[in-house]
PDB file of N, CA and C in Angstrom:
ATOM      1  N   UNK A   1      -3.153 -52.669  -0.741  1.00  0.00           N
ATOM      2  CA  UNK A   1      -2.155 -52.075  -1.613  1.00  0.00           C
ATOM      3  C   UNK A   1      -0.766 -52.401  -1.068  1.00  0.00           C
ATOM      4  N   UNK A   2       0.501 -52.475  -2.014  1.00  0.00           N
ATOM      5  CA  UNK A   2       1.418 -52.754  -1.525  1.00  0.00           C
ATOM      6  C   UNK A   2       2.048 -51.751  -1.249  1.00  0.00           C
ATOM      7  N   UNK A   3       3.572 -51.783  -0.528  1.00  0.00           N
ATOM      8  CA  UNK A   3       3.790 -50.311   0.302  1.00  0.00           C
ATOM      9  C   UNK A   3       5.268 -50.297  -0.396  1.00  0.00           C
ATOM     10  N   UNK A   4       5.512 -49.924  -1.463  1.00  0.00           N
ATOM     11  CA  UNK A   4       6.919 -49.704  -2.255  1.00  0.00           C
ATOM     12  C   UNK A   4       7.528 -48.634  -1.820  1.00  0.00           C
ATOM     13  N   UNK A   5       7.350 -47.533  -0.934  1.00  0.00           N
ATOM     14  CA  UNK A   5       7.527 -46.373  -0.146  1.00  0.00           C
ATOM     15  C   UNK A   5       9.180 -46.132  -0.050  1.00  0.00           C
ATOM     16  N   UNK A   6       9.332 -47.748   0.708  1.00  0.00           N
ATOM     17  CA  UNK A   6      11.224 -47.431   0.420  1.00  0.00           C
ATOM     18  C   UNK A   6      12.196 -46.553  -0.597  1.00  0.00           C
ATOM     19  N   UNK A   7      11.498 -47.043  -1.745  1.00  0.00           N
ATOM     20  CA  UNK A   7      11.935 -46.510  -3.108  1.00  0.00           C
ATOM     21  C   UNK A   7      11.748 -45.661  -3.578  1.00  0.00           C
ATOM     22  N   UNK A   8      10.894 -44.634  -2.754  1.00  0.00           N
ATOM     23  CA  UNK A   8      10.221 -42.764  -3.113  1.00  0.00           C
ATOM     24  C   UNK A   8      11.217 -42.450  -3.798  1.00  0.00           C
ATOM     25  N   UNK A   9      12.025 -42.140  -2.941  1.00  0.00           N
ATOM     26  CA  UNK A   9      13.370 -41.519  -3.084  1.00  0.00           C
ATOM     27  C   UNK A   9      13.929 -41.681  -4.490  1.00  0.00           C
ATOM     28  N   UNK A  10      14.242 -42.994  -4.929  1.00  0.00           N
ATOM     29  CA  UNK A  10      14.634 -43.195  -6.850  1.00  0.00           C
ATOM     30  C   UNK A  10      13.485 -42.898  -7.379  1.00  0.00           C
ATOM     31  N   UNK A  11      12.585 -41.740  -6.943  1.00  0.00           N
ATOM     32  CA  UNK A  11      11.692 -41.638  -8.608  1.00  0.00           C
ATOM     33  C   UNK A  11      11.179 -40.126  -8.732  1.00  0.00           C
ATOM     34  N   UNK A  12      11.070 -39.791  -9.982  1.00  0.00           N
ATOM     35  CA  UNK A  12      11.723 -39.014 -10.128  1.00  0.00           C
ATOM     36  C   UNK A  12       9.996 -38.554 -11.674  1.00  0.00           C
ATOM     37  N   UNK A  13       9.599 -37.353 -11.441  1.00  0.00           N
ATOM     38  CA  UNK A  13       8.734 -37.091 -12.551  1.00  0.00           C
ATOM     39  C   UNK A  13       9.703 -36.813 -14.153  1.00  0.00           C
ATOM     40  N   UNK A  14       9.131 -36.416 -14.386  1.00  0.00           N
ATOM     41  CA  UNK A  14       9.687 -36.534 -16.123  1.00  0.00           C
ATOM     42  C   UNK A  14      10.436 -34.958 -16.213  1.00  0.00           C
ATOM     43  N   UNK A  15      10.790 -34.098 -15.303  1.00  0.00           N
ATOM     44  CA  UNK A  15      11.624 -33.062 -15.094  1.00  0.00           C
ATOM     45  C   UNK A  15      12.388 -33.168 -14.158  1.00  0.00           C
ATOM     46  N   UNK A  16      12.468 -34.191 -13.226  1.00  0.00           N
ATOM     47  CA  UNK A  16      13.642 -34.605 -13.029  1.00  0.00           C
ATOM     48  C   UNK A  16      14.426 -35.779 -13.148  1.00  0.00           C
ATOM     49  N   UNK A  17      14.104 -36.890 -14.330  1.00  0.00           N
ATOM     50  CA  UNK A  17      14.079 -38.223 -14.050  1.00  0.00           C
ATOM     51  C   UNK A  17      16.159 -37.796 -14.583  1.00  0.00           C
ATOM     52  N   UNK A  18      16.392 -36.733 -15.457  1.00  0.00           N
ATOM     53  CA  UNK A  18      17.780 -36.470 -15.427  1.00  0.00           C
ATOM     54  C   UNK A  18      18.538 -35.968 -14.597  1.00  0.00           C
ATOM     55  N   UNK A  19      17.785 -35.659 -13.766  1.00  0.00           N
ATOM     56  CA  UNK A  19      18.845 -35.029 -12.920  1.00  0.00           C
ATOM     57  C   UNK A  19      18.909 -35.489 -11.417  1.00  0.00           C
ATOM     58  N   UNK A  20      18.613 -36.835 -11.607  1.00  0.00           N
ATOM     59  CA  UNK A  20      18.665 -37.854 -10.634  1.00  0.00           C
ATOM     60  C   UNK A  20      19.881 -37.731  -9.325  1.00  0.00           C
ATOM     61  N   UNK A  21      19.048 -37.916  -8.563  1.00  0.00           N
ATOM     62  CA  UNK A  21      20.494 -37.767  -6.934  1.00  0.00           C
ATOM     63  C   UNK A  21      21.273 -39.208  -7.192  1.00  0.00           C
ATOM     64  N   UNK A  22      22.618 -39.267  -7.624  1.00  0.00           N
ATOM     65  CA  UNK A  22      23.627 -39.829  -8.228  1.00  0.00           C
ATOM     66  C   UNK A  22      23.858 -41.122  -6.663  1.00  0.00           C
ATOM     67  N   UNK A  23      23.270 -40.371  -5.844  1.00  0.00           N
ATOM     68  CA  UNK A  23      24.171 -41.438  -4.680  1.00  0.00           C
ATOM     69  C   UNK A  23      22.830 -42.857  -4.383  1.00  0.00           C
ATOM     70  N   UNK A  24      21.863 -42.951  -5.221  1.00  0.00           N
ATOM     71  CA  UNK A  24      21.074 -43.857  -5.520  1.00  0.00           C
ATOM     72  C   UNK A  24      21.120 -44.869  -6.880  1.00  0.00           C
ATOM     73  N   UNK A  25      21.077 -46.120  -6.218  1.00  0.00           N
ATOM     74  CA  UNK A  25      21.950 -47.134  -7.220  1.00  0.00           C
ATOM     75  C   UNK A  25      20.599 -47.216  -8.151  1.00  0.00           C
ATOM     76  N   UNK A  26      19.022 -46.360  -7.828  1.00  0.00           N
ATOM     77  CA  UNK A  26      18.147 -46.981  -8.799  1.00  0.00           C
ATOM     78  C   UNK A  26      17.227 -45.842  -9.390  1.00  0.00           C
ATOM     79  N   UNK A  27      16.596 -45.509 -10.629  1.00  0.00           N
ATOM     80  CA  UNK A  27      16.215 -44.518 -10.711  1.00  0.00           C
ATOM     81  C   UNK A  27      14.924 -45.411 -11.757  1.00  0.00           C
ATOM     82  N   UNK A  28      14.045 -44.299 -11.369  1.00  0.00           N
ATOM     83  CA  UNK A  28      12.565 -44.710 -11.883  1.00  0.00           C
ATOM     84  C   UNK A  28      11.528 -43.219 -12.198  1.00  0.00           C
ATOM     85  N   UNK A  29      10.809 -43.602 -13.061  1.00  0.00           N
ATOM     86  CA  UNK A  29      10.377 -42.499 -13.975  1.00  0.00           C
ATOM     87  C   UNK A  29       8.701 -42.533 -13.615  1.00  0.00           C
ATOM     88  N   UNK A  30       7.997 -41.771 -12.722  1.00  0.00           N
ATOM     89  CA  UNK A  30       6.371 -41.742 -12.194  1.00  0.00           C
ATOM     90  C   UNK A  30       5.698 -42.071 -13.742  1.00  0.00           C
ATOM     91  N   UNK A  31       4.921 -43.054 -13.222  1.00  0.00           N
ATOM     92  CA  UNK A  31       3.902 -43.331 -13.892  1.00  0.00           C
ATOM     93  C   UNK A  31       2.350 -42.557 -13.273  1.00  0.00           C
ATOM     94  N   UNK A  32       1.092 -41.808 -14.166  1.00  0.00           N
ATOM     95  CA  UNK A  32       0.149 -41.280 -13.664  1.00  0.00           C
ATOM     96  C   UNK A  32      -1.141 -42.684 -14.169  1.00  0.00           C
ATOM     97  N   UNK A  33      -2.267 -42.560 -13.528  1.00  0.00           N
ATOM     98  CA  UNK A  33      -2.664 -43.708 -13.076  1.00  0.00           C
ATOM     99  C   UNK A  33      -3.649 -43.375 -14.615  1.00  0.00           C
ATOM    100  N   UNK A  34      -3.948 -42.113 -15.318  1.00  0.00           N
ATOM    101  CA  UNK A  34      -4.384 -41.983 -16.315  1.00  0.00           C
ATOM    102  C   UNK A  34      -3.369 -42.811 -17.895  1.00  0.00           C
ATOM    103  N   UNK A  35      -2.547 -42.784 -17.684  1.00  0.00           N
ATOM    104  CA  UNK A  35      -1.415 -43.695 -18.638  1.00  0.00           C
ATOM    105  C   UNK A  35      -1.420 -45.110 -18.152  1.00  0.00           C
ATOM    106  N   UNK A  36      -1.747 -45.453 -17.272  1.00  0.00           N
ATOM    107  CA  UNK A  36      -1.926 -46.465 -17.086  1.00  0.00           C
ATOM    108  C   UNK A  36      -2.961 -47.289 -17.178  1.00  0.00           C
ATOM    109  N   UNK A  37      -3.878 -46.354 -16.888  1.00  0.00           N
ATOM    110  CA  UNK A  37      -5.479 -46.861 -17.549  1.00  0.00           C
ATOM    111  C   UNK A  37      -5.499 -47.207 -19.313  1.00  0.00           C
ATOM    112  N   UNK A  38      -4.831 -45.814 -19.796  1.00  0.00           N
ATOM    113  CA  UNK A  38      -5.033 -45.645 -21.156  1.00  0.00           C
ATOM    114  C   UNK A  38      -4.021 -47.019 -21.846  1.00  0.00           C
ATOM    115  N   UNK A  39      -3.047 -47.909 -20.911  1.00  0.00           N
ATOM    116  CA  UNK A  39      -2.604 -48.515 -21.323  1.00  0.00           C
ATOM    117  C   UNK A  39      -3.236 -50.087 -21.329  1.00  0.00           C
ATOM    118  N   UNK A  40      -4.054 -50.187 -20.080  1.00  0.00           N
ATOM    119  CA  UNK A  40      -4.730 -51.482 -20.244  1.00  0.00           C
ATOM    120  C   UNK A  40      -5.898 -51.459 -20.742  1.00  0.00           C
ATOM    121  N   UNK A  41      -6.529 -50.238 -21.378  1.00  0.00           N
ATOM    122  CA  UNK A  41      -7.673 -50.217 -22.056  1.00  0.00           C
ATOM    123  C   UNK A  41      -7.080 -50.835 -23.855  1.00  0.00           C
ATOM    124  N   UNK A  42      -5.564 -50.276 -24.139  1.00  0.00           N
ATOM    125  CA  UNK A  42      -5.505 -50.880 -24.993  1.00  0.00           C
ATOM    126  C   UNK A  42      -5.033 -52.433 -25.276  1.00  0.00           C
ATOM    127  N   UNK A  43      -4.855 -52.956 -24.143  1.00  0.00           N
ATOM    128  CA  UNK A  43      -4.336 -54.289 -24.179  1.00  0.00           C
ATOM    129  C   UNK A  43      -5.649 -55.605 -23.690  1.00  0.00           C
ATOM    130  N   UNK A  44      -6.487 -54.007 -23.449  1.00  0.00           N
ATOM    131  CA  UNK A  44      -7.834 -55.094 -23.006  1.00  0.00           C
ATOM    132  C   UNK A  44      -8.089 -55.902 -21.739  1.00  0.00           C
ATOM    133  N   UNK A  45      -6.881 -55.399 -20.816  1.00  0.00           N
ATOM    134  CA  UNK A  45      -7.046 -56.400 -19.482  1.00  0.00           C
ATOM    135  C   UNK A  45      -6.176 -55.065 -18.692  1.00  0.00           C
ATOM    136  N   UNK A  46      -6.108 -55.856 -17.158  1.00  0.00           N
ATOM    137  CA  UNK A  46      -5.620 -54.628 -16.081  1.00  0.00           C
ATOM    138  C   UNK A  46      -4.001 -54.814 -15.857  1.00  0.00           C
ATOM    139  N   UNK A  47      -3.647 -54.600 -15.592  1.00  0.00           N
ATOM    140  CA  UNK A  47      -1.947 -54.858 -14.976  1.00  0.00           C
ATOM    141  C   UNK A  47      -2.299 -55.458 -13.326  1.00  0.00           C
ATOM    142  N   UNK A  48      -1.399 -56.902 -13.531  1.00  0.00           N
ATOM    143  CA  UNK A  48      -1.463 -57.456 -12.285  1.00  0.00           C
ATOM    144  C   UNK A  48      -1.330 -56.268 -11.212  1.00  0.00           C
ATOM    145  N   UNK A  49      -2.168 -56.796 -10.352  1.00  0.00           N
ATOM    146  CA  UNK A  49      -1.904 -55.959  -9.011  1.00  0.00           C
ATOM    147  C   UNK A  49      -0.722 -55.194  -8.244  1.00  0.00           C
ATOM    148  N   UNK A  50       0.541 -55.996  -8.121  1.00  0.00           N
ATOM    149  CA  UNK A  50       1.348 -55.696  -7.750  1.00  0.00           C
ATOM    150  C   UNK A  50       2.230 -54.461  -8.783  1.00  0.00           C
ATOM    151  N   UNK A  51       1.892 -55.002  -9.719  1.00  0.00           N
ATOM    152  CA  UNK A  51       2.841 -54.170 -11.104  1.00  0.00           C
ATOM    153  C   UNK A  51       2.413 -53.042 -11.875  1.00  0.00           C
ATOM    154  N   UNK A  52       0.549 -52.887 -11.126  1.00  0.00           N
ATOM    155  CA  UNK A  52      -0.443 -51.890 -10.924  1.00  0.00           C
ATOM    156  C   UNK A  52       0.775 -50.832  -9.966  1.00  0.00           C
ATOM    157  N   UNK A  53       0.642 -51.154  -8.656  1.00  0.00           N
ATOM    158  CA  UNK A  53       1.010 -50.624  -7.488  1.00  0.00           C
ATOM    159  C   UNK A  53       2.126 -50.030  -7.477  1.00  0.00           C
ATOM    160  N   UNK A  54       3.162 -50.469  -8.239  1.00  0.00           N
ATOM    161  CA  UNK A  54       4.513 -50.332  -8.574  1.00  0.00           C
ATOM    162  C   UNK A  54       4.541 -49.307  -9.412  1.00  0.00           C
ATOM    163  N   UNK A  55       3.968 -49.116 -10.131  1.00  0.00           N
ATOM    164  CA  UNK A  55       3.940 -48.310 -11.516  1.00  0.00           C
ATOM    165  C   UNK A  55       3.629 -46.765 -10.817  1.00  0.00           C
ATOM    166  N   UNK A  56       2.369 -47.151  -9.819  1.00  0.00           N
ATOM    167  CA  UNK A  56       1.699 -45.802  -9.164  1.00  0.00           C
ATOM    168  C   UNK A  56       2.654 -45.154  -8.380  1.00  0.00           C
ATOM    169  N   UNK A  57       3.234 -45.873  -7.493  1.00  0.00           N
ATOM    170  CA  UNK A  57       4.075 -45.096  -6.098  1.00  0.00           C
ATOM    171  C   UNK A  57       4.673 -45.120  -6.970  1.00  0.00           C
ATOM    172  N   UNK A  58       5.702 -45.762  -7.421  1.00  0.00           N
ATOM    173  CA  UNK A  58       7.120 -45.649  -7.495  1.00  0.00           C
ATOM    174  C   UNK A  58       7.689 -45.253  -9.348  1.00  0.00           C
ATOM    175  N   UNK A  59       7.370 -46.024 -10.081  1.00  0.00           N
ATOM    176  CA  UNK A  59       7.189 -45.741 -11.275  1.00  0.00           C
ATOM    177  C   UNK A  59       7.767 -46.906 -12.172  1.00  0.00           C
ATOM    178  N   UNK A  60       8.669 -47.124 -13.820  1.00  0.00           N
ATOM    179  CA  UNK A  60       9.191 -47.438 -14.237  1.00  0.00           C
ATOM    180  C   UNK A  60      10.378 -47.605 -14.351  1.00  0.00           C
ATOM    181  N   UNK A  61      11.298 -48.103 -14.059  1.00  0.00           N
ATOM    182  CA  UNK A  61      12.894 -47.404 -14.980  1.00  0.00           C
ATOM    183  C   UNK A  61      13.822 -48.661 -14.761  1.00  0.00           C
ATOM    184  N   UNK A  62      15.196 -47.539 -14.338  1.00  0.00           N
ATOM    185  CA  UNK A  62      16.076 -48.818 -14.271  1.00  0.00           C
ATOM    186  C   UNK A  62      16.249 -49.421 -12.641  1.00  0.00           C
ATOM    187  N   UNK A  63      17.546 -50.535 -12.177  1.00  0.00           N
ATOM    188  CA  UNK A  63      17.781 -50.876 -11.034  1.00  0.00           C
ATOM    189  C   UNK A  63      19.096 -50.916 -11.052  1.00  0.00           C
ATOM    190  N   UNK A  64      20.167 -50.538  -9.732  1.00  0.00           N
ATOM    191  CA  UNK A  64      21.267 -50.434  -9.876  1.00  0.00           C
ATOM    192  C   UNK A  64      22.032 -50.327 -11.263  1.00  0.00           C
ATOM    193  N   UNK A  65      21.571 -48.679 -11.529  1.00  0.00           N
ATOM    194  CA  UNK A  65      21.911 -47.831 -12.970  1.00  0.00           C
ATOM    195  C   UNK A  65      23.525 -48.001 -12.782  1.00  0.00           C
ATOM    196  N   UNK A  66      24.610 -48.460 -11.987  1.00  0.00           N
ATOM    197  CA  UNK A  66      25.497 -47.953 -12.661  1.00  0.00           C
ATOM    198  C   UNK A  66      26.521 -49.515 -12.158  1.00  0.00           C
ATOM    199  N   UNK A  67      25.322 -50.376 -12.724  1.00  0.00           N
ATOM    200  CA  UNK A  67      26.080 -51.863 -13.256  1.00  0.00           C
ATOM    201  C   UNK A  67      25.642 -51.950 -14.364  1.00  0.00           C
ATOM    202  N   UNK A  68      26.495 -52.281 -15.521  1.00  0.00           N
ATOM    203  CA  UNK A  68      26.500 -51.895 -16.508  1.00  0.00           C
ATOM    204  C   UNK A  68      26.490 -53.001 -17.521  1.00  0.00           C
ATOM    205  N   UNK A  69      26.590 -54.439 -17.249  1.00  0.00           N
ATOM    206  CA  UNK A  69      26.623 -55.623 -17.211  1.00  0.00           C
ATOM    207  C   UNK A  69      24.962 -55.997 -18.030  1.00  0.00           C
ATOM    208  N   UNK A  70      24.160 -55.755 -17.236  1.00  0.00           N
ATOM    209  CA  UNK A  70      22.446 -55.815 -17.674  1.00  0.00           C
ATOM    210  C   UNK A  70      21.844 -54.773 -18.219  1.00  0.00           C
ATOM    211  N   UNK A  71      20.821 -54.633 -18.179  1.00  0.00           N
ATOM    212  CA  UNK A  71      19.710 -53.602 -18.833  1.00  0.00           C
ATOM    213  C   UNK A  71      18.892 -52.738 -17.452  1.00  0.00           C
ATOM    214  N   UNK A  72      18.316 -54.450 -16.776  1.00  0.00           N
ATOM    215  CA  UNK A  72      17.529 -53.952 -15.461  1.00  0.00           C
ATOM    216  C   UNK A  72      16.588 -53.295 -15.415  1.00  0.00           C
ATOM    217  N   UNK A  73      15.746 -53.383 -16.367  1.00  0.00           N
ATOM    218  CA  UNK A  73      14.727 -52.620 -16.255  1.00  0.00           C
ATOM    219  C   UNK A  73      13.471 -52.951 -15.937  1.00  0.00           C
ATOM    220  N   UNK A  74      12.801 -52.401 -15.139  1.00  0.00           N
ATOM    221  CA  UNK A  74      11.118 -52.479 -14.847  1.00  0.00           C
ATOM    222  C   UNK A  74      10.626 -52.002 -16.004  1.00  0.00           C
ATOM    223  N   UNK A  75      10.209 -52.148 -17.182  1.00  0.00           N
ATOM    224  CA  UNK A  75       9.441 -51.845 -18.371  1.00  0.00           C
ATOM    225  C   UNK A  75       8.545 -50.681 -18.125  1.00  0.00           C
ATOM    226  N   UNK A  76       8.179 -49.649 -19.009  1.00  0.00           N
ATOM    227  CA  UNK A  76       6.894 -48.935 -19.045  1.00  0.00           C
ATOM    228  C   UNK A  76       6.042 -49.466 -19.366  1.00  0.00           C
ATOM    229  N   UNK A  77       5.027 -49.259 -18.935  1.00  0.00           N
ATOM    230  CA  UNK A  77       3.429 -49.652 -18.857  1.00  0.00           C
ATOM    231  C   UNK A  77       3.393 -49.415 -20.696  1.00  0.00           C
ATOM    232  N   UNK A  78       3.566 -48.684 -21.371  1.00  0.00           N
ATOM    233  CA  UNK A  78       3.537 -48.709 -23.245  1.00  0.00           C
ATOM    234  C   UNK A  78       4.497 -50.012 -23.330  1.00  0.00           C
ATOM    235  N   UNK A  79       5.592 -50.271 -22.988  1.00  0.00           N
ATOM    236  CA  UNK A  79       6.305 -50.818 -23.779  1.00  0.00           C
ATOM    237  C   UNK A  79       6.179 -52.485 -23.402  1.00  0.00           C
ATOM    238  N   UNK A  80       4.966 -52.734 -21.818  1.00  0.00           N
ATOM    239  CA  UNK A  80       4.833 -54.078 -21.817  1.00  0.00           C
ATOM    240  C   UNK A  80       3.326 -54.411 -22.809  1.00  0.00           C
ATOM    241  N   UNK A  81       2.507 -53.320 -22.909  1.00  0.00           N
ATOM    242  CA  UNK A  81       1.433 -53.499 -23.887  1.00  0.00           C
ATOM    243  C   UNK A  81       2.146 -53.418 -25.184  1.00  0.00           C
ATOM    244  N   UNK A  82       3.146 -52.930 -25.468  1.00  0.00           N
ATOM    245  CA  UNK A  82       3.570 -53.145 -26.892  1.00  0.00           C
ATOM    246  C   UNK A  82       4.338 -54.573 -27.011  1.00  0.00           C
ATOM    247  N   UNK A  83       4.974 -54.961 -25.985  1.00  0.00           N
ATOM    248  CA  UNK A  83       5.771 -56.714 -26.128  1.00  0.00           C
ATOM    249  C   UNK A  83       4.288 -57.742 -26.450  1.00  0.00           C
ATOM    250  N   UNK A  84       3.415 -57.232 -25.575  1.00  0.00           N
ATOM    251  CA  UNK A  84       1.969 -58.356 -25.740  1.00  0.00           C
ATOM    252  C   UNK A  84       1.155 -58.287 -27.064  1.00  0.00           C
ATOM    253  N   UNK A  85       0.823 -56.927 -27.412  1.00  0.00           N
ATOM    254  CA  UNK A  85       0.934 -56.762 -28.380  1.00  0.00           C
ATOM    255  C   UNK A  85       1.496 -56.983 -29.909  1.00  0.00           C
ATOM    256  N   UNK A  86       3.317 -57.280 -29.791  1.00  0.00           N
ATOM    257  CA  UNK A  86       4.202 -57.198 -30.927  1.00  0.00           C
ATOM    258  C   UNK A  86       4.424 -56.131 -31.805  1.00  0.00           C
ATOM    259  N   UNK A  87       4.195 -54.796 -31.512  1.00  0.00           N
ATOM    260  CA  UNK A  87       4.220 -53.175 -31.981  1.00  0.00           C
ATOM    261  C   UNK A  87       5.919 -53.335 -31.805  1.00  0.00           C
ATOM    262  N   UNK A  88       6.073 -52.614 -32.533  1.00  0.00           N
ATOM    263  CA  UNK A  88       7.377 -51.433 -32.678  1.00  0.00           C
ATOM    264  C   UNK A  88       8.563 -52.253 -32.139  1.00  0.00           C
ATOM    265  N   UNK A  89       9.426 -51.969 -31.579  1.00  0.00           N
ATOM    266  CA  UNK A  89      10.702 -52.560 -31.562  1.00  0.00           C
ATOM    267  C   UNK A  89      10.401 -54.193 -31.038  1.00  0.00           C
ATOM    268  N   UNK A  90       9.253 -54.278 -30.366  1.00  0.00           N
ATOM    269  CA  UNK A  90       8.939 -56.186 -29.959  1.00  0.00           C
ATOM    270  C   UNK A  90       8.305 -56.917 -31.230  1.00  0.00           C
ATOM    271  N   UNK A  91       8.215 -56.066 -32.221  1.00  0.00           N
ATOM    272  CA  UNK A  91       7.873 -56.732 -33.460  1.00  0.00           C
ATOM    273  C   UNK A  91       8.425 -58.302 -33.612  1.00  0.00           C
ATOM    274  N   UNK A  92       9.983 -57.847 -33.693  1.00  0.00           N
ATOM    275  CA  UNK A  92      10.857 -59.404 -34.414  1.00  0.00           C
ATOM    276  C   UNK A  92      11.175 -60.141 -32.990  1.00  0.00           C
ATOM    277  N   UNK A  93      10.757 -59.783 -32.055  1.00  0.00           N
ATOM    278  CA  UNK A  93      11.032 -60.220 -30.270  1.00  0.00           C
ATOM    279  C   UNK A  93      10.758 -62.188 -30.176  1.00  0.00           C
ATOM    280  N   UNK A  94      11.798 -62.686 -30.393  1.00  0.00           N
ATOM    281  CA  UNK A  94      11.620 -64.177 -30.816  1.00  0.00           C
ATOM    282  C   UNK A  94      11.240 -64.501 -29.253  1.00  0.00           C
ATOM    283  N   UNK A  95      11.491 -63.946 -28.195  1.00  0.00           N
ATOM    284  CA  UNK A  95      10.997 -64.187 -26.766  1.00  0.00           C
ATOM    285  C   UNK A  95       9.044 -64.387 -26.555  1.00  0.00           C
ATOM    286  N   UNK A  96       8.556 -63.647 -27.650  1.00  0.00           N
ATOM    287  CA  UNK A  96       7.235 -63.480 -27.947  1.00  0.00           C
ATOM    288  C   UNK A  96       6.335 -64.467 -27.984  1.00  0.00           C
ATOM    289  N   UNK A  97       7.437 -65.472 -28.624  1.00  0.00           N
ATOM    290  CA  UNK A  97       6.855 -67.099 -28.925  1.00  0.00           C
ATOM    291  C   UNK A  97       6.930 -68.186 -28.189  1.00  0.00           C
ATOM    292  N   UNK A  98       7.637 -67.926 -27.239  1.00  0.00           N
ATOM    293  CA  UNK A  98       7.675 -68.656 -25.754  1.00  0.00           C
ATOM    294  C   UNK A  98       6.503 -68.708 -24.769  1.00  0.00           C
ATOM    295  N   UNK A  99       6.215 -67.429 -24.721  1.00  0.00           N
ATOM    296  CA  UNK A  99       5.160 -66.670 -24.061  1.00  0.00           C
ATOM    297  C   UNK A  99       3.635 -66.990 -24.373  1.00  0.00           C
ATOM    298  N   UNK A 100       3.114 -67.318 -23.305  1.00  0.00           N
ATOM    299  CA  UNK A 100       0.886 -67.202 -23.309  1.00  0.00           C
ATOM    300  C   UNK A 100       0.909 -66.187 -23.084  1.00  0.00           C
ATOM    301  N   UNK A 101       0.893 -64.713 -24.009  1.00  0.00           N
ATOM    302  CA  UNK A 101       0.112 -63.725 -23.468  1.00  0.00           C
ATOM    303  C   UNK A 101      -1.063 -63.696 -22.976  1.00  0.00           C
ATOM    304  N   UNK A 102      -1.730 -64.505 -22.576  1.00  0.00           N
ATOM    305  CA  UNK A 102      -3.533 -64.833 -22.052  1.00  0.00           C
ATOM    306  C   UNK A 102      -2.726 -65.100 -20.431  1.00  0.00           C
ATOM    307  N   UNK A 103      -1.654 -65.659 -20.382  1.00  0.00           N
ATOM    308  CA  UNK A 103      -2.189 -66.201 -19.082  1.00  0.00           C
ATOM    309  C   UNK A 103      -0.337 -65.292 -18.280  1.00  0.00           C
ATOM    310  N   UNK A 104       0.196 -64.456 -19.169  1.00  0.00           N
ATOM    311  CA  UNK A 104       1.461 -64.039 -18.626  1.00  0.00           C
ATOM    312  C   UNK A 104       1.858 -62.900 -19.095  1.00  0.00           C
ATOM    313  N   UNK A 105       2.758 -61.849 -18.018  1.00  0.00           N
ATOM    314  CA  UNK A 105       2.917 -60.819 -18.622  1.00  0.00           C
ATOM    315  C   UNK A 105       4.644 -60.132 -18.220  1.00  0.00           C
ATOM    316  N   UNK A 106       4.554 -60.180 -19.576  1.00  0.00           N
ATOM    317  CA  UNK A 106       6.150 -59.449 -19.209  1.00  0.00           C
ATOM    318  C   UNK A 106       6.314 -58.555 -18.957  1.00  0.00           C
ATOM    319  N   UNK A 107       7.319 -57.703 -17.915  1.00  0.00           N
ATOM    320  CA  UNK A 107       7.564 -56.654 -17.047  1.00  0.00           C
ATOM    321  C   UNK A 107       8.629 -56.229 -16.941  1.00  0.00           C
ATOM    322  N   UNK A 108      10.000 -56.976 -17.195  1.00  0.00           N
ATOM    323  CA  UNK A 108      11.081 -57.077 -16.403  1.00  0.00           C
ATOM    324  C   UNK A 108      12.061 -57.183 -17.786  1.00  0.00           C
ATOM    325  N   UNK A 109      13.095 -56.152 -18.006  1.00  0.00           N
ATOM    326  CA  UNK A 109      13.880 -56.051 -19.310  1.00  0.00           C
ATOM    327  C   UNK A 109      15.322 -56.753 -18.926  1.00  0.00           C
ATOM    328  N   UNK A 110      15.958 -56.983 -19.051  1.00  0.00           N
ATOM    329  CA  UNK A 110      17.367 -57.537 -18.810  1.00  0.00           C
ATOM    330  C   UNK A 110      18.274 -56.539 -19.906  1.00  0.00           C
ATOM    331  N   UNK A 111      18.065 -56.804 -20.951  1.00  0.00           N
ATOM    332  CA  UNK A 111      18.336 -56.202 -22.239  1.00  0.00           C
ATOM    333  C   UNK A 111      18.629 -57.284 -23.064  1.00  0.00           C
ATOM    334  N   UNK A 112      18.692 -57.259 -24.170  1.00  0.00           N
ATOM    335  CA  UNK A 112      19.061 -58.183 -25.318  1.00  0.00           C
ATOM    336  C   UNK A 112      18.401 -59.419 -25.489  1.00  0.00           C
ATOM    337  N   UNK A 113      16.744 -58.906 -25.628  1.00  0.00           N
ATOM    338  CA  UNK A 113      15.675 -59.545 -25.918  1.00  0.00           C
ATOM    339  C   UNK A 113      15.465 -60.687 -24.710  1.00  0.00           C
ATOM    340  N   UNK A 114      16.139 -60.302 -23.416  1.00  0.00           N
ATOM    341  CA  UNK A 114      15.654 -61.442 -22.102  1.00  0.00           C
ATOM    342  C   UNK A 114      14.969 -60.499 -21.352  1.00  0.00           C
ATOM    343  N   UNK A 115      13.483 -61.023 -21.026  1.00  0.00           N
ATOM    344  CA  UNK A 115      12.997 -60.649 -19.972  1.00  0.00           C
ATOM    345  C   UNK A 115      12.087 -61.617 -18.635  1.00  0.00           C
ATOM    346  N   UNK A 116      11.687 -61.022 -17.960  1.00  0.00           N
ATOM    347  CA  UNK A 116      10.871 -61.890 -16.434  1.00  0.00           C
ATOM    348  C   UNK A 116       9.540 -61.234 -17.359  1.00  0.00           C
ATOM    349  N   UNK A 117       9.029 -62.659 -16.550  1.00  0.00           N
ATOM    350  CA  UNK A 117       7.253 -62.069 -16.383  1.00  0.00           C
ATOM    351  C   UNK A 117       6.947 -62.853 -15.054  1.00  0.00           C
TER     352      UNK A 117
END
C-alpha cells in the first residue's frame, strides 16, 4: 500500500470538508471504501492501485485551493466513473474522444474540460 500519510492533515470528512484549517494550501474530501466499491462495480473494473489508495487515506478534492489560475482537482471516484462512462456534465466532454477508456483512466481535473489520466 502506498503511504499518502503526509496529507492526513488536508482531509477532511464531509462535516468538516468547510471548515477546513485555512493555513493548508490543499483540501480533500474522505472517500469510504464502500463508495468506492459501489463505484467500480458500476464501471465494471477496480481503480488503479495507487488512485485506490489515495481515495482511502486521503480522499478527493482540490490542490493548492487558493491558486486560482486552475481547477486542480483529484476527481471523485462518481465523477471519474461518470467521465468513462459520459453521464451528466461529461456528456458533451470532447476530451472523451481522445481517450481508450479500456486501457486509461482519468483522475486529474484542471478545469475547463483538461484533464491527466
Amino acid at each position: 500500500m502506498n503511504d499518502f500519510s503526509w496529507l492526513k492533515k488536508c482531509s477532511y470528512n464531509e462535516y468538516g470538508y468547510d471548515n477546513y484549517n485555512s493555513k493548508y494550501k490543499h483540501r480533500f474530501l474522505q472517500q469510504t471504501e464502500g463508495k468506492i466499491e459501489a463505484e467500480e462495480k458500476r464501471m465494471n473494473r477496480k481503480f488503479p492501485g495507487e488512485l485506490r489508495d489515495f481515495y482511502l487515506q486521503i480522499g478527493a478534492g482540490s490542490l493548492c485551493i487558493f491558486n486560482h489560475d486552475n481547477h486542480d482537482e483529484i476527481m471523485q471516484p462518481e465523477d471519474v466513473v461518470n467521465f468513462i462512462l459520459g453521464v451528466d456534465y461529461f456528456e458533451a466532454c470532447s476530451y472523451r474522444d481522445e481517450v481508450d477508456m479500456n486501457t486509461t483512466m482519468v483522475f486529474f481535473s484542471l478545469g475547463d474540460d483538461v484533464y491527466f489520466s
